[in-house]
Protein backbone atom coordinates (compact mmCIF):
# COMPACT_ATOMS: atom_id res chain seq x y z
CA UNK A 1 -20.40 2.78 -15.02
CA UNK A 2 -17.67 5.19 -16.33
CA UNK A 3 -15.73 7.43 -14.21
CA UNK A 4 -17.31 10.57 -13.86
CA UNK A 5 -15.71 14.12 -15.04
CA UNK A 6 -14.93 16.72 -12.71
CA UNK A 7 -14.66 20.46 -12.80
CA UNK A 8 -14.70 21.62 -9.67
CA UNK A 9 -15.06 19.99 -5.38
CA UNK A 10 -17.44 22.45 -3.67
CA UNK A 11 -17.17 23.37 0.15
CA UNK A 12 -14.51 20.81 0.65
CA UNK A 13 -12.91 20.37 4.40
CA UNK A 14 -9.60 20.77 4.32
CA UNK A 15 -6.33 19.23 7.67
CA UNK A 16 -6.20 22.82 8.39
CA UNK A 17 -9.92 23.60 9.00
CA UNK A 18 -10.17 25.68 5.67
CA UNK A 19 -13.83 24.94 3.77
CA UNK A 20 -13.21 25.83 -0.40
CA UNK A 21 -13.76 25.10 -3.55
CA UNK A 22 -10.91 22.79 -5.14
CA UNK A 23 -10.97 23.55 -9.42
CA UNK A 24 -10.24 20.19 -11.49
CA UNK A 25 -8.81 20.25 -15.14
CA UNK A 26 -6.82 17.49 -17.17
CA UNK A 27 -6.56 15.20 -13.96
CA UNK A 28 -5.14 17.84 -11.76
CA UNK A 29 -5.98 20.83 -9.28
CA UNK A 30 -6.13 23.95 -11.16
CA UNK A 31 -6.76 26.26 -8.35
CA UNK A 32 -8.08 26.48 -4.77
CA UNK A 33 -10.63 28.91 -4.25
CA UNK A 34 -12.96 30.03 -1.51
CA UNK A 35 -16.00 27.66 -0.84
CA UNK A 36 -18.71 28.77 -2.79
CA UNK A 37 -17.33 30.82 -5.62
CA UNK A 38 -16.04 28.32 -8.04
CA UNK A 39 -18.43 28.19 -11.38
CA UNK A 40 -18.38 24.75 -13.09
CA UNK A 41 -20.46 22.59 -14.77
CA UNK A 42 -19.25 19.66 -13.76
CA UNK A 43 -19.42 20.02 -9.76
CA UNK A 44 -19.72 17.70 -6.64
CA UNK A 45 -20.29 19.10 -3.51
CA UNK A 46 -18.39 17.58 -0.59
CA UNK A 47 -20.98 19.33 1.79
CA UNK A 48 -18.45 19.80 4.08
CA UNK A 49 -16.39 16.39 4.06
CA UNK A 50 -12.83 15.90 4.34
CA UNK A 51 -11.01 16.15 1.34
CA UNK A 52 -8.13 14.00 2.06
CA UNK A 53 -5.12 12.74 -0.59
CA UNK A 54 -6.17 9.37 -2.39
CA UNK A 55 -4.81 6.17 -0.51
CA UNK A 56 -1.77 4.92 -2.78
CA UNK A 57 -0.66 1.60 -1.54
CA UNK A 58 3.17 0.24 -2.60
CA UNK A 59 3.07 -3.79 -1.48
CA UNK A 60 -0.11 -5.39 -1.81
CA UNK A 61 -0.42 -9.21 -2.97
CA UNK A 62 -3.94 -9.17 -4.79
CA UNK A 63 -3.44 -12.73 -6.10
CA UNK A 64 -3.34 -14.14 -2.81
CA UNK A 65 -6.37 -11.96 -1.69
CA UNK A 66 -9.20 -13.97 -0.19
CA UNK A 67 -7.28 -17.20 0.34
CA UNK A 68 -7.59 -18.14 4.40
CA UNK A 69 -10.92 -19.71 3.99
CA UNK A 70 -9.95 -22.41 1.72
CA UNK A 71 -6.62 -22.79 2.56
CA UNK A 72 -6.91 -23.23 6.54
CA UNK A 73 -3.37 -22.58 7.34
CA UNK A 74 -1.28 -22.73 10.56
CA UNK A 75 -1.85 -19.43 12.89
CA UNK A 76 1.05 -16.87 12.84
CA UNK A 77 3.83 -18.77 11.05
CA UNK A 78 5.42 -17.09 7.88
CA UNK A 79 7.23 -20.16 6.90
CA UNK A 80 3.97 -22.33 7.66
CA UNK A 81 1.76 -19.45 5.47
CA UNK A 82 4.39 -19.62 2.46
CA UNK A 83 4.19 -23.95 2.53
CA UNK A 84 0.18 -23.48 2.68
CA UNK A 85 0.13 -21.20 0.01
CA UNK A 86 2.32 -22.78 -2.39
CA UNK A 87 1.25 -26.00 -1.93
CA UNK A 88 -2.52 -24.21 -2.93
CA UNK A 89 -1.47 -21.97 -5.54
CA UNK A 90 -0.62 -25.49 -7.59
CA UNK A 91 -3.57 -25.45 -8.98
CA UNK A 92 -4.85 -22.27 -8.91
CA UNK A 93 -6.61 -20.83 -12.51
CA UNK A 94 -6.11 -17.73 -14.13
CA UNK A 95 -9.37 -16.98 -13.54
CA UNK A 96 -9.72 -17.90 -9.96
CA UNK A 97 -6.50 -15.65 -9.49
CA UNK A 98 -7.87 -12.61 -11.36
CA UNK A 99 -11.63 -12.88 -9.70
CA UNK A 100 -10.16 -12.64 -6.57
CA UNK A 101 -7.29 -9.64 -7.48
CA UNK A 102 -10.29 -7.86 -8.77
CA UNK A 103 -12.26 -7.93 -5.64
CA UNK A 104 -9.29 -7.17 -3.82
CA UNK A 105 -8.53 -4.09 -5.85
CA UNK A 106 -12.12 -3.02 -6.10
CA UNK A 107 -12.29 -3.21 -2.76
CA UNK A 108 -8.88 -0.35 -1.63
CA UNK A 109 -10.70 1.42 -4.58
CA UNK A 110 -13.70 1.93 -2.56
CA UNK A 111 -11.96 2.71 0.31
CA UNK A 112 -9.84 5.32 -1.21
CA UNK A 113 -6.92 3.99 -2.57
CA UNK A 114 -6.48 5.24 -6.45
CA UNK A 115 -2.55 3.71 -6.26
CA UNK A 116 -1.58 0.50 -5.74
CA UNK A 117 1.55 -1.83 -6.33
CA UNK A 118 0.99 -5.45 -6.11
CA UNK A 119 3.39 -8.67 -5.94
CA UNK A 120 2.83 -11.80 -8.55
CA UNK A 121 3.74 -14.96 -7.75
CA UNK A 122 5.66 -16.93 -10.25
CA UNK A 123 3.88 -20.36 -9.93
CA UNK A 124 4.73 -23.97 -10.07
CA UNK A 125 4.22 -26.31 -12.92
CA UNK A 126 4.30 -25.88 -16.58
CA UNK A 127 2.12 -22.94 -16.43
CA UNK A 128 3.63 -20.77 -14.33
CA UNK A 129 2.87 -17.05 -15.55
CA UNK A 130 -1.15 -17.90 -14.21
CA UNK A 131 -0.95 -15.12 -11.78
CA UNK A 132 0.87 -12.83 -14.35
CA UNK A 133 -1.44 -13.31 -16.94
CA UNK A 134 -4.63 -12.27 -14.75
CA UNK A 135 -3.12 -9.53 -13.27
CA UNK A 136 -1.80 -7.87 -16.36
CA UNK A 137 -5.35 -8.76 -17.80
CA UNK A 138 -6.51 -6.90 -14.77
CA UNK A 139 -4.39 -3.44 -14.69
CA UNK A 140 -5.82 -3.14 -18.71
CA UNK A 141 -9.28 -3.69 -17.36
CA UNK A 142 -8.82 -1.32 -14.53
CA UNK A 143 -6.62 1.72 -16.01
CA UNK A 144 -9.20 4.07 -15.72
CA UNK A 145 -9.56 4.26 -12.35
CA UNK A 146 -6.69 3.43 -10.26
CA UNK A 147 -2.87 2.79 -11.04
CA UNK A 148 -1.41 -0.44 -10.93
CA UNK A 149 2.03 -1.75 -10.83
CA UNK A 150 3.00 -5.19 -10.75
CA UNK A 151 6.23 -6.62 -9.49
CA UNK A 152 7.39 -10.50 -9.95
CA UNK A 153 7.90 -12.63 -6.95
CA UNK A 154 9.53 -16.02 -7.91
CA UNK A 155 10.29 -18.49 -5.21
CA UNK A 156 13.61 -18.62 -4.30
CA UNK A 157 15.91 -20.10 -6.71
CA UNK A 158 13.81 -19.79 -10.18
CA UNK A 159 15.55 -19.57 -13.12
CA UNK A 160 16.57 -15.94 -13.97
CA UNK A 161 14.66 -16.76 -17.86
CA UNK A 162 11.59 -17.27 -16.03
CA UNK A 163 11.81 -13.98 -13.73
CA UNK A 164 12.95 -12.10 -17.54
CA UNK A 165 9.55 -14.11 -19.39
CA UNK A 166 7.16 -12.53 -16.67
CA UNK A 167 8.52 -8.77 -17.18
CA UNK A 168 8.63 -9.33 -20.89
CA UNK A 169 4.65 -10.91 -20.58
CA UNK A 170 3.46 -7.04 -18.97
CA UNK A 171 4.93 -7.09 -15.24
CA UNK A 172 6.72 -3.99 -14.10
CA UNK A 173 9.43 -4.43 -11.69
CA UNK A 174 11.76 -7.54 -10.42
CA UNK A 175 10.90 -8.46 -7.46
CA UNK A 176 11.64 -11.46 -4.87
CA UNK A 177 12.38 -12.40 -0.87
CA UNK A 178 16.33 -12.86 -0.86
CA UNK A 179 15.90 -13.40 3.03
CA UNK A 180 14.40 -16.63 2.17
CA UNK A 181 17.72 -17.79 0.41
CA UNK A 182 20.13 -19.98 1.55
CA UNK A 183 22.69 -16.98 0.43
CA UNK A 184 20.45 -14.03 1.15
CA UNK A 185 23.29 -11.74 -0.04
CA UNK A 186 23.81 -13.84 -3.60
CA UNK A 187 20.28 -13.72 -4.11
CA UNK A 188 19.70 -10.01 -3.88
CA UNK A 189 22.84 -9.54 -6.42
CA UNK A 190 20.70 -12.07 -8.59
CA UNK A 191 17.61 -10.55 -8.44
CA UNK A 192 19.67 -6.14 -8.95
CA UNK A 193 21.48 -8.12 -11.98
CA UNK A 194 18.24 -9.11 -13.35
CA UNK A 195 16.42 -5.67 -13.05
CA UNK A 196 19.37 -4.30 -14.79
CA UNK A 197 19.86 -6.44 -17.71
CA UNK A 198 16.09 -5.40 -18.33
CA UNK A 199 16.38 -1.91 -17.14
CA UNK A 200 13.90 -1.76 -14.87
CA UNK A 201 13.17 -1.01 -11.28
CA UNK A 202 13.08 -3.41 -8.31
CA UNK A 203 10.90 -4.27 -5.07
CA UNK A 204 12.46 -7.14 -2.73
CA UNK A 205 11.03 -8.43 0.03
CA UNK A 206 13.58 -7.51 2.58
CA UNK A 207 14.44 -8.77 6.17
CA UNK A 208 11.38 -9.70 6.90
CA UNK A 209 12.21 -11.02 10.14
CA UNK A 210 13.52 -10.00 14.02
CA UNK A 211 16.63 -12.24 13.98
CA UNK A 212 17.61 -13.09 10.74
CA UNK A 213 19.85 -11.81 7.70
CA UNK A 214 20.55 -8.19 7.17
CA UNK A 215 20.60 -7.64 3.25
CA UNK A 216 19.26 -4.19 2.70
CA UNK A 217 22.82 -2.89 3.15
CA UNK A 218 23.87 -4.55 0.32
CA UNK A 219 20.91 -3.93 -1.70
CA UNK A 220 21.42 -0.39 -1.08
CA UNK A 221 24.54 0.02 -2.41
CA UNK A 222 24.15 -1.66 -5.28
CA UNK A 223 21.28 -0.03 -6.52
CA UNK A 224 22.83 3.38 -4.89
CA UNK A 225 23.94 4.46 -8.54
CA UNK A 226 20.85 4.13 -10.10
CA UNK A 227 19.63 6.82 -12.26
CA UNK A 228 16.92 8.85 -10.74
CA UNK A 229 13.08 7.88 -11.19
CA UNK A 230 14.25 4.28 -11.40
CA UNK A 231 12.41 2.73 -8.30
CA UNK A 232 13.84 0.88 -6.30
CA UNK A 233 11.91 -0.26 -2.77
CA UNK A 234 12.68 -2.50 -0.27
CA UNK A 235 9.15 -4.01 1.74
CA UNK A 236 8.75 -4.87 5.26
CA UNK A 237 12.18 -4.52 6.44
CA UNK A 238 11.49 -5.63 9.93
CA UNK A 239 15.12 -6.53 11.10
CA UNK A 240 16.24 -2.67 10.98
CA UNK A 241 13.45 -2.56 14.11
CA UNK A 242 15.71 -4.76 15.86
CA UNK A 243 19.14 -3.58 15.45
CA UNK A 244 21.26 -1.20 18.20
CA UNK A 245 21.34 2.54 16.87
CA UNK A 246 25.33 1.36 16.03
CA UNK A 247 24.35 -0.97 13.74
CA UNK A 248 20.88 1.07 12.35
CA UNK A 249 22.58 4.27 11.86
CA UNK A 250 24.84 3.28 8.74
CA UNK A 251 22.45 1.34 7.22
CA UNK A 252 19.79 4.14 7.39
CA UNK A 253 22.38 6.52 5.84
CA UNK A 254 22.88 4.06 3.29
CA UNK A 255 19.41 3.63 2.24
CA UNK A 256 19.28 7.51 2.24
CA UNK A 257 21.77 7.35 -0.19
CA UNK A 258 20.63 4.88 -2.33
CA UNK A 259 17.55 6.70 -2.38
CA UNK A 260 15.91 3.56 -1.47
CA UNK A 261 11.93 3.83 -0.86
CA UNK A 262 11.00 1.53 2.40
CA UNK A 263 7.53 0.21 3.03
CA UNK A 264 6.30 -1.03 6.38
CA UNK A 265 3.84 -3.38 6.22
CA UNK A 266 1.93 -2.94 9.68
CA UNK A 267 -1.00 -5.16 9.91
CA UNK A 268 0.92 -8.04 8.67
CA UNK A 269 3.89 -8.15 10.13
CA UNK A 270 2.63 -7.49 14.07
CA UNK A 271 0.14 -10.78 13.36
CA UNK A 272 3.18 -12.69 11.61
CA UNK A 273 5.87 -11.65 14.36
CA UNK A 274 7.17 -12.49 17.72
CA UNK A 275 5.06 -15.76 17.89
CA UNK A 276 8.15 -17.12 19.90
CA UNK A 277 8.28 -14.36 22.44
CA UNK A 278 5.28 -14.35 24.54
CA UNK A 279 6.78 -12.22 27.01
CA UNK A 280 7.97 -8.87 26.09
CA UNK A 281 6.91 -9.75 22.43
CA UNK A 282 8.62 -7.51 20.15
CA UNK A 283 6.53 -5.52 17.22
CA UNK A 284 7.29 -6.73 13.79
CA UNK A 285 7.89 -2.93 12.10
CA UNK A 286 10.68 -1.14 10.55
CA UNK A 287 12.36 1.50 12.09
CA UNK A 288 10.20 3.88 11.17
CA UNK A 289 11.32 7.07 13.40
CA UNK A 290 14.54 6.65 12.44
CA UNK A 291 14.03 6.46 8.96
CA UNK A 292 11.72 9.21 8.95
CA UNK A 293 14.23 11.32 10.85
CA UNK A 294 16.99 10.62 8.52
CA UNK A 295 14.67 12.02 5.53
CA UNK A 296 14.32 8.23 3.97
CA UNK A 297 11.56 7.54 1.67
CA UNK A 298 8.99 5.62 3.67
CA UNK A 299 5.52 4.74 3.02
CA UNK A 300 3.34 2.12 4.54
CA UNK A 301 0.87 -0.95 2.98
CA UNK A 302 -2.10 -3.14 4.02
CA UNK A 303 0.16 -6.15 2.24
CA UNK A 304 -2.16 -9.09 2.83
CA UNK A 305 -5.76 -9.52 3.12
CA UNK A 306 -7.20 -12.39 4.58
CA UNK A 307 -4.38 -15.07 3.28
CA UNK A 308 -2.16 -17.63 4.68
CA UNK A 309 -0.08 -14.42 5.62
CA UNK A 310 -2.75 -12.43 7.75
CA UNK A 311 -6.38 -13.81 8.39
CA UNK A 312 -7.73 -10.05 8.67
CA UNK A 313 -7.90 -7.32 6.83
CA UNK A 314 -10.26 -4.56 5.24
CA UNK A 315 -7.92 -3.06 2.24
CA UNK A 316 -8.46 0.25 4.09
CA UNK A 317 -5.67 3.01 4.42
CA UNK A 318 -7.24 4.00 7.57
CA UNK A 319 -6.87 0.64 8.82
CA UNK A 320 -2.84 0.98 8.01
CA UNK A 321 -2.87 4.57 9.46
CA UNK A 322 -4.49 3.30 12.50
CA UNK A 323 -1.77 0.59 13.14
CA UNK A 324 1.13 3.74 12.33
CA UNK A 325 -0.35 5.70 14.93
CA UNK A 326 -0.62 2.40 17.62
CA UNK A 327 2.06 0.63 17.03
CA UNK A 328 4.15 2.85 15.04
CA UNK A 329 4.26 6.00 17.32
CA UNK A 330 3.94 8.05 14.32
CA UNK A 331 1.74 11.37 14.76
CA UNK A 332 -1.52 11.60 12.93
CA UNK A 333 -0.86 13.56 9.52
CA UNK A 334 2.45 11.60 9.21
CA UNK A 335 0.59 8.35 9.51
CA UNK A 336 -1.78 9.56 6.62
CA UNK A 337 1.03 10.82 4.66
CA UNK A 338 2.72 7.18 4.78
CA UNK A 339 -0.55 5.60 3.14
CA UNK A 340 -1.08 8.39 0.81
CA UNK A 341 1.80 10.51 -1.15
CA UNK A 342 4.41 8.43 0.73
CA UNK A 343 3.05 5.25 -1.33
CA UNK A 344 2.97 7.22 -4.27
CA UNK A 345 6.46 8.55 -4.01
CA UNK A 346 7.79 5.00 -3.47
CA UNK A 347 5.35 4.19 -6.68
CA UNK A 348 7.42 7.26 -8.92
CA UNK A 349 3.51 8.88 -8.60
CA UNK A 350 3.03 12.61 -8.51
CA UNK A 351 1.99 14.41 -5.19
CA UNK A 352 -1.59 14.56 -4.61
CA UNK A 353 -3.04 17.74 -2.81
CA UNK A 354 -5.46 20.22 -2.85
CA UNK A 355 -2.80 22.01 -4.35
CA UNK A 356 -2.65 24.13 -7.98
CA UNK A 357 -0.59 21.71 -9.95
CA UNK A 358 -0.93 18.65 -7.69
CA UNK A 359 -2.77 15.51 -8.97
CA UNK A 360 -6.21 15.11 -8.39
CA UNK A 361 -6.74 11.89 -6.47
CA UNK A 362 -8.52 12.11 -3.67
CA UNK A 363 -10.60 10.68 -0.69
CA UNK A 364 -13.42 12.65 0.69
CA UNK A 365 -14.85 11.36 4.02
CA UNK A 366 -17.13 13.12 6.44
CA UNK A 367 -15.01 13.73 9.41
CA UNK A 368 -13.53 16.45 11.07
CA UNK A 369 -9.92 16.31 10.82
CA UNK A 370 -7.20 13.47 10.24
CA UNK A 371 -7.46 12.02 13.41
CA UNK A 372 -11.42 11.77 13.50
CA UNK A 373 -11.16 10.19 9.71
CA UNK A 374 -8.47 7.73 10.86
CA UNK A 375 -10.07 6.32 14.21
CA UNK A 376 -13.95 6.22 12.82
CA UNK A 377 -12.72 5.18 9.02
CA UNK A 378 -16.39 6.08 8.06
CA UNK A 379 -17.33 3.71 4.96
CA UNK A 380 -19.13 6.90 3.23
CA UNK A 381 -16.61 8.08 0.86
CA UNK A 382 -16.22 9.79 -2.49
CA UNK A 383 -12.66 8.47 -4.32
CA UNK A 384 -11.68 10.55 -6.97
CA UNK A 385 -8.90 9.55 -9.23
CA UNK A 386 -7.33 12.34 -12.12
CA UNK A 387 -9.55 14.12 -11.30
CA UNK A 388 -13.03 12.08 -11.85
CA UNK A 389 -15.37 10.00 -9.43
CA UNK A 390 -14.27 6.69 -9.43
CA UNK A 391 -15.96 5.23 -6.49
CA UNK A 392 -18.92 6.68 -4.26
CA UNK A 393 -19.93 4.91 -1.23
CA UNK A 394 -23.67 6.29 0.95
CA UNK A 395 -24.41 5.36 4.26
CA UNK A 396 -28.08 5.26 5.45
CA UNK A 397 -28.06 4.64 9.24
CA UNK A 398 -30.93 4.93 11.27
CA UNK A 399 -30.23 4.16 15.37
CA UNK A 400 -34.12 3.96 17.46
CA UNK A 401 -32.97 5.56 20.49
CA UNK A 402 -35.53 6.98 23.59
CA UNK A 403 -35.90 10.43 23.94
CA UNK A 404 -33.45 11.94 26.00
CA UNK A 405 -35.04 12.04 29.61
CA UNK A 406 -34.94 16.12 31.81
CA UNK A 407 -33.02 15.83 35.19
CA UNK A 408 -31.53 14.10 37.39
CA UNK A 409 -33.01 9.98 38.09
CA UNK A 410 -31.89 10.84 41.72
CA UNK A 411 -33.57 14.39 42.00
């Protein structure tokens, strides 16, 4: 089924309580009008449901999607999950990789994401550009309904040709886990040095632990003179959670600077960390407050769904909102804004909004307000991405209750 055009959202919910009529035309909103009076064609009426921007999610790993099952590996260990995985993905197909990218994507498309960047492993063996093949084979199949960027992720210490052979086969941005090195420092200047011999952006992996290496500084200033519009994102970023507000503040300024987009990874990181501290166990997030405060450009991704990295999962931005808002401290509408136009500002997108001029990619769910659409992440949803339907999901529930009984049983 194609997307579907359209001209014009009728009686569309808006955060603020507003009900209107949201005009479509060449993939963005044209104008915002009250409900009822805008004359199209080519109409779907919202009936009332929260019209929400589209999910856009920067650090997902849709090659690994799926994996737990058949791999079986050890609980909460991120050094036992990256042994299990690699010694699976040995002898992995291309088209085991890509059946199982394309369920994953399908699947954040249904739920509302129109946006998302995912990491490609670099594999073992003579055919090593498996993963790369599929998913570039996959963003061509899919480029009419969602974006997709792809960044490499070679284990550490691959030959820079073979990082430069996977951007020059379709992938989009260098990419790697320098925190993994035995020079975490060296490795980020490799990977910076790599991006800008082929002039493009970058996504690393960074600090992705409590206790261990602190690289983004570095990364930050070397990518600080950057031209604009050339990403550049550092994911998970869990060791700026840890460190005093002496050592935090510089580093935050720095990635302010830099310009540097950050994305916590919630779900994954809380199941992955603090396995070693049962008693006041520490949460495995970035310093989001801080960062937020500062003016840093922060967004937030479901990362890994059911793999060696996190057995759960349901490729849901309400999911990752939910954990923001739990975990995170973060306030409702900034929760929604990390999964939403925060990814796509880390992703170089435009802003989506029910907005004149604003892209039209959108989520429309029937719930009251942010907070109601966050906790009860109803699965009936209308996706809408440049402004056509791209995904519809219906709910028929039927609950055989008594009728309610008069009075008091003690009367």
């Amino acid at each position: 089924m194609s997307p579907v055009p359209v001209s014009v959202l009728r009686h569309a919910s808006l955060p603020d309580g507003s009900l209107v009529d949201v005009l479509l035309e060449d993939g963005v909103v044209a104008d915002v009008v009250d409900a009822g009076t805008g004359r199209a064609a080519e109409a779907v009426d919202l009936e009332g449901r929260l019209l929400l921007p589209a999910g856009a999610d920067a650090h997902a790993h849709l090659d690994k999607a799926y994996t737990w099952d058949a791999i079986q590996p050890p609980f909460g260990d991120l050094v036992g999950a990256i042994d299990a995985f690699h010694s699976f993905q040995e002898n992995l197909t291309e088209e085991d990789i890509h059946g199982r990218a394309r369920r994953a994507a399908l699947r954040l498309l249904a739920n509302g994401t129109t946006a998302i960047r995912s990491h490609v492993n670099l594999l073992p063996g003579d055919s090593p550009f498996r993963g790369v093949d599929a998913l570039v084979r996959l963003r061509a199949e899919l480029r009419d309904v969602l974006d997709l960027q792809l960044v490499a992720l070679p284990p550490v210490g691959m030959d820079d040709a073979l990082v430069e052979e996977s951007l020059a086969r379709g992938l989009d941005l260098v990419g790697g886990a320098p925190h993994l090195a035995e020079d975490p420092i060296d490795e980020v200047r490799r990977m910076v040095a790599i991006a800008e011999r082929r002039g493009t952006g970058i996504d690393l992996h960074t600090d992705e632990s409590l206790d261990g290496p602190v690289t983004i500084g570095e990364f930050a200033r070397l990518v600080e003179g950057w031209e604009p519009g050339r990403l550049r994102t550092a994911g998970h970023c869990v060791r700026l959670g840890t460190l005093p507000s002496e050592e935090l503040a510089p580093l935050i300024d720095a990635v302010v600077q830099a310009r540097l987009g950050v994305v916590s990874l919630p779900i994954t990181n809380l199941y992955l960390q603090g396995w070693d501290q049962p008693v006041g166990t520490p949460r495995g997030l970035t310093a989001l407050a801080p960062l937020l405060e500062a003016g840093a450009l922060v967004s937030a991704g479901a990362d890994n769904v059911r793999d060696p990295f996190n057995p759960l999962g349901r490729s849901d931005a309400c999911e990752t909102a939910m954990l923001l808002v739990t975990a995170g401290h973060l306030d409702l509408e900034t929760a929604w804004h990390l999964v939403s136009n925060g990814g796509r500002a880390v992703m170089g997108l435009p802003r989506a909004a029910a907005e004149p001029g604003a892209a039209a990619d959108f989520v429309a769910m029937p719930a009251a307000n942010v907070g109601e659409a966050i906790a009860e992440a109803p699965a009936d949803r209308i996706v809408l991405h440049r402004g056509r339907v791209v995904a519809r999901t219906a709910v028929q529930q039927q609950i055989h209750v008594p009728v309610p009984t008069e009075g008091s049983l003690h009367a």
